[in-house]
Protein backbone atom coordinates (compact mmCIF):
# COMPACT_ATOMS: atom_id res chain seq x y z
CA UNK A 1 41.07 44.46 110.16
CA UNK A 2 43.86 46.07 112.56
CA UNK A 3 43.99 49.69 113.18
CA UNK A 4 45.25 51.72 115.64
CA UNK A 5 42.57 54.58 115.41
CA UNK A 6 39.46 54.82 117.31
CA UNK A 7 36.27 54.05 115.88
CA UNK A 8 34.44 56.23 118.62
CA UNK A 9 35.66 59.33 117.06
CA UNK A 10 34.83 58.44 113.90
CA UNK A 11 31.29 58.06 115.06
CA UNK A 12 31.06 60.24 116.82
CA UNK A 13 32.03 62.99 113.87
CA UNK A 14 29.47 60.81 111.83
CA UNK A 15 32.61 60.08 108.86
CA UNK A 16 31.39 55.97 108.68
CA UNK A 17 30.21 55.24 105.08
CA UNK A 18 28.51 52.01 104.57
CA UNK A 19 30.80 48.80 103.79
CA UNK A 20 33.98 50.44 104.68
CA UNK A 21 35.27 47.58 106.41
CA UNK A 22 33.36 44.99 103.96
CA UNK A 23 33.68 46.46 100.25
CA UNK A 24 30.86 45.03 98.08
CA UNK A 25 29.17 42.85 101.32
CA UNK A 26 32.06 40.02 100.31
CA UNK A 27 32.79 38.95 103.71
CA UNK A 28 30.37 37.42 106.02
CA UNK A 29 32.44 38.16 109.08
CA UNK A 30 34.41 40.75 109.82
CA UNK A 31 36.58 41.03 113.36
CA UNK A 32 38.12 44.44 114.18
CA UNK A 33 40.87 44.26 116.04
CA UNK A 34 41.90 47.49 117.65
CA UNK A 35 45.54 48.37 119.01
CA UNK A 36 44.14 50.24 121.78
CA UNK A 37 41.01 50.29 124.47
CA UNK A 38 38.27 51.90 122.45
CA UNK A 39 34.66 49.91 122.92
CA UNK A 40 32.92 51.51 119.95
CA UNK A 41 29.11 50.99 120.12
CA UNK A 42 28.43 48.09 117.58
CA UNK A 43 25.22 48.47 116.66
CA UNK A 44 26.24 51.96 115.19
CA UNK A 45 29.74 50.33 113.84
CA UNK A 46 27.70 47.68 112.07
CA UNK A 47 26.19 49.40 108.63
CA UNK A 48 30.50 49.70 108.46
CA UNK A 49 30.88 45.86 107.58
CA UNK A 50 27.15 45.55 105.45
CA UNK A 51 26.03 42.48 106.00
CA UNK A 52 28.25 40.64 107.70
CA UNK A 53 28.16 39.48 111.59
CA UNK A 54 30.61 42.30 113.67
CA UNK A 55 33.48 41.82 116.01
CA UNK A 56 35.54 43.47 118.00
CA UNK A 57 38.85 43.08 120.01
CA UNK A 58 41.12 44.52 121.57
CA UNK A 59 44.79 44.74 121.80
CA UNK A 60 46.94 47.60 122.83
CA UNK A 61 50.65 47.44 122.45
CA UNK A 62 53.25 47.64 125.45
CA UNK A 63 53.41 51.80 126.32
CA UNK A 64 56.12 52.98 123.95
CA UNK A 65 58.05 54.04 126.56
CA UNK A 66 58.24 51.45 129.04
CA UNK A 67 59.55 48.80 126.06
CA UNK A 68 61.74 51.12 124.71
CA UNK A 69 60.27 51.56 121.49
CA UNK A 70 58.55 48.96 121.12
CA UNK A 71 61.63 46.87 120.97
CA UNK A 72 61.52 43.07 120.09
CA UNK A 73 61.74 41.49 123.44
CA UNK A 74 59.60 43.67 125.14
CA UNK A 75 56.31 43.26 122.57
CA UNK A 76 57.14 39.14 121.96
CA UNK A 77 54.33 38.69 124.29
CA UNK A 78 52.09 41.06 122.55
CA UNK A 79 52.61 39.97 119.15
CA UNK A 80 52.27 36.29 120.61
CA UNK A 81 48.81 37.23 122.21
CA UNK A 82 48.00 38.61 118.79
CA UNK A 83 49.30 35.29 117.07
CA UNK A 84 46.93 33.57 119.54
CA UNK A 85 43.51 35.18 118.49
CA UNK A 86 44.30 34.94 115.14
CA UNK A 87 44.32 31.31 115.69
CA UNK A 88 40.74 31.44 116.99
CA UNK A 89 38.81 33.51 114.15
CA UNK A 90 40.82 31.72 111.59
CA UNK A 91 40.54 34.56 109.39
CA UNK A 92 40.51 34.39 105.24
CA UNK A 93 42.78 37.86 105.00
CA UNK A 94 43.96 40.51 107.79
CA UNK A 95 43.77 43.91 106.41
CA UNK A 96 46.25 46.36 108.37
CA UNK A 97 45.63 50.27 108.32
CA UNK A 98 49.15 52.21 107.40
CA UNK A 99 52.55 49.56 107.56
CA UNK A 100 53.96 50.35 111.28
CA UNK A 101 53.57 48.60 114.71
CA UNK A 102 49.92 46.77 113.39
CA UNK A 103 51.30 45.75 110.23
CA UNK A 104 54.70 44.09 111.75
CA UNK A 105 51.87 42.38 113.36
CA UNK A 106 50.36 40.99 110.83
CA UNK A 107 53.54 40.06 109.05
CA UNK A 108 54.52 38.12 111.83
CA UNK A 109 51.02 36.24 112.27
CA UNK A 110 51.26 35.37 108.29
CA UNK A 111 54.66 34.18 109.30
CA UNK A 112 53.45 31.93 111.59
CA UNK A 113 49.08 30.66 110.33
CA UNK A 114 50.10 31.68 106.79
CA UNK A 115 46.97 34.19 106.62
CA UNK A 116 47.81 36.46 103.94
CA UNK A 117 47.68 40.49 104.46
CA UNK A 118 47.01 43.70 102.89
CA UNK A 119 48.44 47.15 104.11
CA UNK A 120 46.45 50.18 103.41
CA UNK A 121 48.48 53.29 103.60
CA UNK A 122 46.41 56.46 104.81
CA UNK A 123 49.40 58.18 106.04
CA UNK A 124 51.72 61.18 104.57
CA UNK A 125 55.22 59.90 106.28
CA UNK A 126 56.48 63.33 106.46
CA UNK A 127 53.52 64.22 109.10
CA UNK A 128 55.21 62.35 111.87
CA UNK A 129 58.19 64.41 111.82
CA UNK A 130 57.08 67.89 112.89
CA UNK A 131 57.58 67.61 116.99
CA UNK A 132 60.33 66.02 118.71
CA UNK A 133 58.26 63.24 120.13
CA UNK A 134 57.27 62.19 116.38
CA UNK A 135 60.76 61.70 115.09
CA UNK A 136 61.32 59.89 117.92
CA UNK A 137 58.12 57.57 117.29
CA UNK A 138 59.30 57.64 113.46
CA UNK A 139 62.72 56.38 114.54
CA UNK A 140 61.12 53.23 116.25
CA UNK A 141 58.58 52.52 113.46
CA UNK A 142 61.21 52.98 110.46
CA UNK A 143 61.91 49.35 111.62
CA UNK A 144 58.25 48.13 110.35
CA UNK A 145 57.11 50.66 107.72
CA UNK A 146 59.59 49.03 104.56
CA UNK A 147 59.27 45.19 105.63
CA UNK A 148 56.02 45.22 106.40
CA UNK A 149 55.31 46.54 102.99
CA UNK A 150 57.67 44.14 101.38
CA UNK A 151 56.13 41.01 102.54
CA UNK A 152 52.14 42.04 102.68
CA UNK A 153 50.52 40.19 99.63
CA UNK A 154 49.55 43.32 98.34
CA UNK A 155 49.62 47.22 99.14
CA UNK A 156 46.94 49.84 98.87
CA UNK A 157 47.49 53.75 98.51
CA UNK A 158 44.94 55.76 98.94
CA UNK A 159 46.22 58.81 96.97
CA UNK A 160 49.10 58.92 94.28
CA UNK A 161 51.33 60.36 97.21
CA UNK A 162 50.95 57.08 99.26
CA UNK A 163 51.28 55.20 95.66
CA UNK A 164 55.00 57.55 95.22
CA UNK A 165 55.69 56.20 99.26
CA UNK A 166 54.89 52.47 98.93
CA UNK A 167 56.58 52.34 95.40
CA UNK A 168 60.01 54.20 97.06
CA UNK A 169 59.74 51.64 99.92
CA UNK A 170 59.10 48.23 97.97
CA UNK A 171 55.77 47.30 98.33
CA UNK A 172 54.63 44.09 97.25
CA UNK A 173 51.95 44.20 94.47
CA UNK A 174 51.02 47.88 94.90
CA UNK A 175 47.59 49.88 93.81
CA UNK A 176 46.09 52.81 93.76
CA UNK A 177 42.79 52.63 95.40
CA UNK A 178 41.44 56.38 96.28
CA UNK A 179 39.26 56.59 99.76
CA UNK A 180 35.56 54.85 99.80
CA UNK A 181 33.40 57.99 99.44
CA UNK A 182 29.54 57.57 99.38
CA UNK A 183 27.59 56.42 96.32
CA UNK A 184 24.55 58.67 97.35
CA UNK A 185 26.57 61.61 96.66
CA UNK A 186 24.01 64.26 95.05
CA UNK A 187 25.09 66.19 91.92
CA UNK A 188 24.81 70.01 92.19
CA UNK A 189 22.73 71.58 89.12
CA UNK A 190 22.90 75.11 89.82
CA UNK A 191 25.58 77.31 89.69
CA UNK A 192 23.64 80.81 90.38
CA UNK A 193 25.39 82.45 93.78
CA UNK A 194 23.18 81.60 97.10
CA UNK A 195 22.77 85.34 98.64
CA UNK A 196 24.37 85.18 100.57
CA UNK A 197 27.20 82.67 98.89
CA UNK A 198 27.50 80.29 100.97
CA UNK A 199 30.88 78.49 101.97
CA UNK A 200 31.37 74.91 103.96
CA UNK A 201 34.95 73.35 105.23
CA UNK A 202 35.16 69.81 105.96
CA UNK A 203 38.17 69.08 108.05
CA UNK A 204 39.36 67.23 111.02
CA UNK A 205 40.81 70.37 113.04
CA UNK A 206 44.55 69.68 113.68
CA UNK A 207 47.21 72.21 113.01
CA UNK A 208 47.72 70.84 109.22
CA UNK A 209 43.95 71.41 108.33
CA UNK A 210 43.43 74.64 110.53
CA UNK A 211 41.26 76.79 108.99
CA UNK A 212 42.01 79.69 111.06
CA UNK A 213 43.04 82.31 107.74
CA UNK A 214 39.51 81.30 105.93
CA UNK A 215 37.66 82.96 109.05
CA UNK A 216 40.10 85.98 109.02
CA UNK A 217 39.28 85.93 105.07
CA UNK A 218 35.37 85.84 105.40
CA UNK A 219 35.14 88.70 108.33
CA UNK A 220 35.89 90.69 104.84
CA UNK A 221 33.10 89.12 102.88
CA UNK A 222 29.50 88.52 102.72
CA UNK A 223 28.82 85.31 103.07
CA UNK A 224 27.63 82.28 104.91
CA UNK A 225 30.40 79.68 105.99
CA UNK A 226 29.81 76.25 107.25
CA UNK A 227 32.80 74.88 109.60
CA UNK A 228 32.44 70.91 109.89
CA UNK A 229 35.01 69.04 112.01
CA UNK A 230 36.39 68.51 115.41
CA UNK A 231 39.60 68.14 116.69
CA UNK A 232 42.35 70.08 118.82
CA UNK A 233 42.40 73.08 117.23
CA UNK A 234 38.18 73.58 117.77
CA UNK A 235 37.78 75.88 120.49
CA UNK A 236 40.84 78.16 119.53
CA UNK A 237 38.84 78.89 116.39
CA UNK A 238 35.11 79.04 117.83
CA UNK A 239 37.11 81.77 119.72
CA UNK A 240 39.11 83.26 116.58
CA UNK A 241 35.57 83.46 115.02
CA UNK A 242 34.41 85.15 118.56
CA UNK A 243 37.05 87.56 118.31
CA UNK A 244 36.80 88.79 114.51
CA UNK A 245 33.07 89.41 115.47
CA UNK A 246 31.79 86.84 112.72
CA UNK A 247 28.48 86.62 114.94
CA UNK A 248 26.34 84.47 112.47
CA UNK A 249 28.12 84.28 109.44
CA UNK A 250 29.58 81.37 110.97
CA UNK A 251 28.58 77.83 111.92
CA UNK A 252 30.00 75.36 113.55
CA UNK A 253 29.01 71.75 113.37
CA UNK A 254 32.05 68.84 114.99
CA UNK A 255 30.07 66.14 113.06
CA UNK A 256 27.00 65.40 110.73
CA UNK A 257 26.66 62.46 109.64
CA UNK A 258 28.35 61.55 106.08
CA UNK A 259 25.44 60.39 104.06
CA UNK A 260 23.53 63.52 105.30
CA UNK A 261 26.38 66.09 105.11
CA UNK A 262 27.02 64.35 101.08
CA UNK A 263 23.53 65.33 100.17
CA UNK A 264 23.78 69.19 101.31
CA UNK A 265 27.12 69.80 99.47
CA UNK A 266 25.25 70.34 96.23
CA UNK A 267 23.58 73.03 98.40
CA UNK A 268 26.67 75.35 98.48
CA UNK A 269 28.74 77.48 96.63
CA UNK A 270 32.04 76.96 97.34
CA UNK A 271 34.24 73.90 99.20
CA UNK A 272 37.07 75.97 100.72
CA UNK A 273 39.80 74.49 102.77
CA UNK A 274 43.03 74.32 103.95
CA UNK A 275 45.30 70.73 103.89
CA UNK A 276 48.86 70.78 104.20
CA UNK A 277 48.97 66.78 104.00
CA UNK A 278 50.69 65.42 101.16
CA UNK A 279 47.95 63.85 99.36
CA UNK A 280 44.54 64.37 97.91
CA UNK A 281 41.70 65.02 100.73
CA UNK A 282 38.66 62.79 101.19
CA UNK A 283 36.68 65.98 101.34
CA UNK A 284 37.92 67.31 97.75
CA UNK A 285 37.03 63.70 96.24
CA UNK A 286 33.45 64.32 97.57
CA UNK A 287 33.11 68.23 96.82
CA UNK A 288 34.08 67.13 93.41
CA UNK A 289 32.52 64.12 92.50
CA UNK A 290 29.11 66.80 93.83
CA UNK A 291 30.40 69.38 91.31
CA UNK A 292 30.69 71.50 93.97
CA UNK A 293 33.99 74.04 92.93
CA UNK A 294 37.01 73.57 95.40
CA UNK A 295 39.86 76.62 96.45
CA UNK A 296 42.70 74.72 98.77
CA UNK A 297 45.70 76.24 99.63
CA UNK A 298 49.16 75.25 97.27
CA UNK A 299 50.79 72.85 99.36
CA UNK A 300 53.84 74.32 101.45
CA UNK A 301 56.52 71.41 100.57
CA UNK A 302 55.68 69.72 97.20
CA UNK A 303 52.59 69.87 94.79
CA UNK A 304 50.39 66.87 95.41
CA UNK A 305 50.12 65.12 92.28
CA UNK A 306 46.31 64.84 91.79
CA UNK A 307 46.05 68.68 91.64
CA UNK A 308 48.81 69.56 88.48
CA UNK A 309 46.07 69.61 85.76
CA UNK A 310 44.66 72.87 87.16
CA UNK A 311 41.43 71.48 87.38
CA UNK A 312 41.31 72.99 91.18
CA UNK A 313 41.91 76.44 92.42
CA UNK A 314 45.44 76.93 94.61
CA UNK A 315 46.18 79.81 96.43
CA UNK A 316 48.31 80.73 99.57
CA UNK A 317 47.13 80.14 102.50
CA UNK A 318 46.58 83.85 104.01
């Protein structure tokens, strides 16, 4: 597997589920290469990849900057280093996460050992436009993102959005595969209102997700609300929630563990959130698949294709 994020945070924030880097225990190795110098703890990594013995490398990328984008002559020694290792697990398939810098990578290792590859696309491409230094990384990657598609032996999207994307761009072979959620997810059997209701968002905290209008909507309510997540926007709303006087109406939790937080969404009475990425969230697959009712804000560019049958509540976000 190569992926540029960091499995650290991911632990830390407790998001792991069992098997997601070995669906259905088939693999009895699994090697994790990461484009960057995270040292995730693998004892904790390991119920990720079931059964199977753990690796892990590591391989960060020439600094954008200093190669100019990451341009050809200035990452030949990377990708070569990358070529190299390859060599020495003598892998069965390389799976990339999302079809930019990583995936070129793995194009041109199957280019070279013949090990065939499958892109995953967790991405909304319109995210990495919104600051100046974002179109400039999306000018460098455009390079990748279409021919690393193109030549993968198959593509995965993990909402209809990404399917919309990778069809648009060529992918080879593409399918729909939604994000692995738990299969321990409990089903809620009551509806009767908690007194007081109570309310839970599940979010990584970044300015798409903020959830900063649902506490200025609650300090008008009764209710209990649950804020799970972490991220850069955190301690701007611990201090919104300071301000507006919620005192203990709300809680604040930057990670439970998935299994366990899975099991207490039956125990609420409404999944609430706000998600301006084009695509449908993790979070609303596994409020749903718990029967647990969703409200999400209508989606400030286009509709996101899983939510036209009106089977979830839309609103504005105020």
């Amino acid at each position: 597997v190569i992926a540029r994020h960091r499995p650290s945070v991911l632990l830390d924030k407790g998001e792991y589920i069992p098997r997601y880097y070995n669906p259905g225990d088939v693999f009895d190795e699994v090697h994790l290469l990461l484009t960057n110098h995270d040292q995730p703890d693998i004892e904790m990594l390991q119920p990720s990849v079931g059964r199977a013995k753990l690796f892990i490398h590591n391989l960060p990328p020439p600094d954008f900057r200093y190669s100019l984008g990451w341009s050809a002559p200035f990452i030949r020694n990377w990708i070569q280093s990358g070529i190299q290792l390859m060599r020495q697990i003598n892998p069965n398939l390389i799976r990339v996460h999302n079809n930019f810098l990583e995936a070129h990578l793995a194009q041109r290792i199957k280019g070279v050992l013949g090990i065939p590859y499958v892109v995953s696309i967790h991405h909304s491409d319109w995210q990495f436009k919104d600051t100046w230094q974002k179109k400039l990384l999306s000018l460098a990657q455009v390079r990748f993102e279409a021919s690393s598609m193109q030549r993968a032996d198959a593509v995965i999207a993990v909402y209809e959005s990404n399917y919309v994307y990778v069809q648009d761009l060529g992918g080879n072979d593409p399918h729909l595969i939604y994000n692995m959620v738990s299969d321990q997810i409990t089903l809620k059997r009551s509806y009767k209102l908690s007194t007081p209701p109570r309310l839970i968002t599940i979010n990584q905290q970044i300015k798409q997700k903020n959830p900063e209008n649902i506490l200025r909507a609650i300090a008008e309510i009764e209710c209990e609300y649950w804020v799970v997540g972490n991220g850069p926007e955190h301690e701007s709303l611990v201090a919104l929630a300071e301000e507006l006087g919620l005192g203990e109406k709300v809680h604040f939790y930057t990670g439970i563990p998935n299994q366990e937080l899975t099991g207490m969404l039956p125990t609420f009475d409404l999944h609430i959130s706000h998600c301006d990425v084009w695509g449908m969230s993790k979070t609303v697959v596994e409020a749903s698949l718990a029967g647990l009712p969703t409200l999400i804000n209508a989606h400030p560019i286009k509709p996101i294709p899983e939510y036209n049958d009106d089977w979830i509540v839309r609103c504005a976000n105020t």
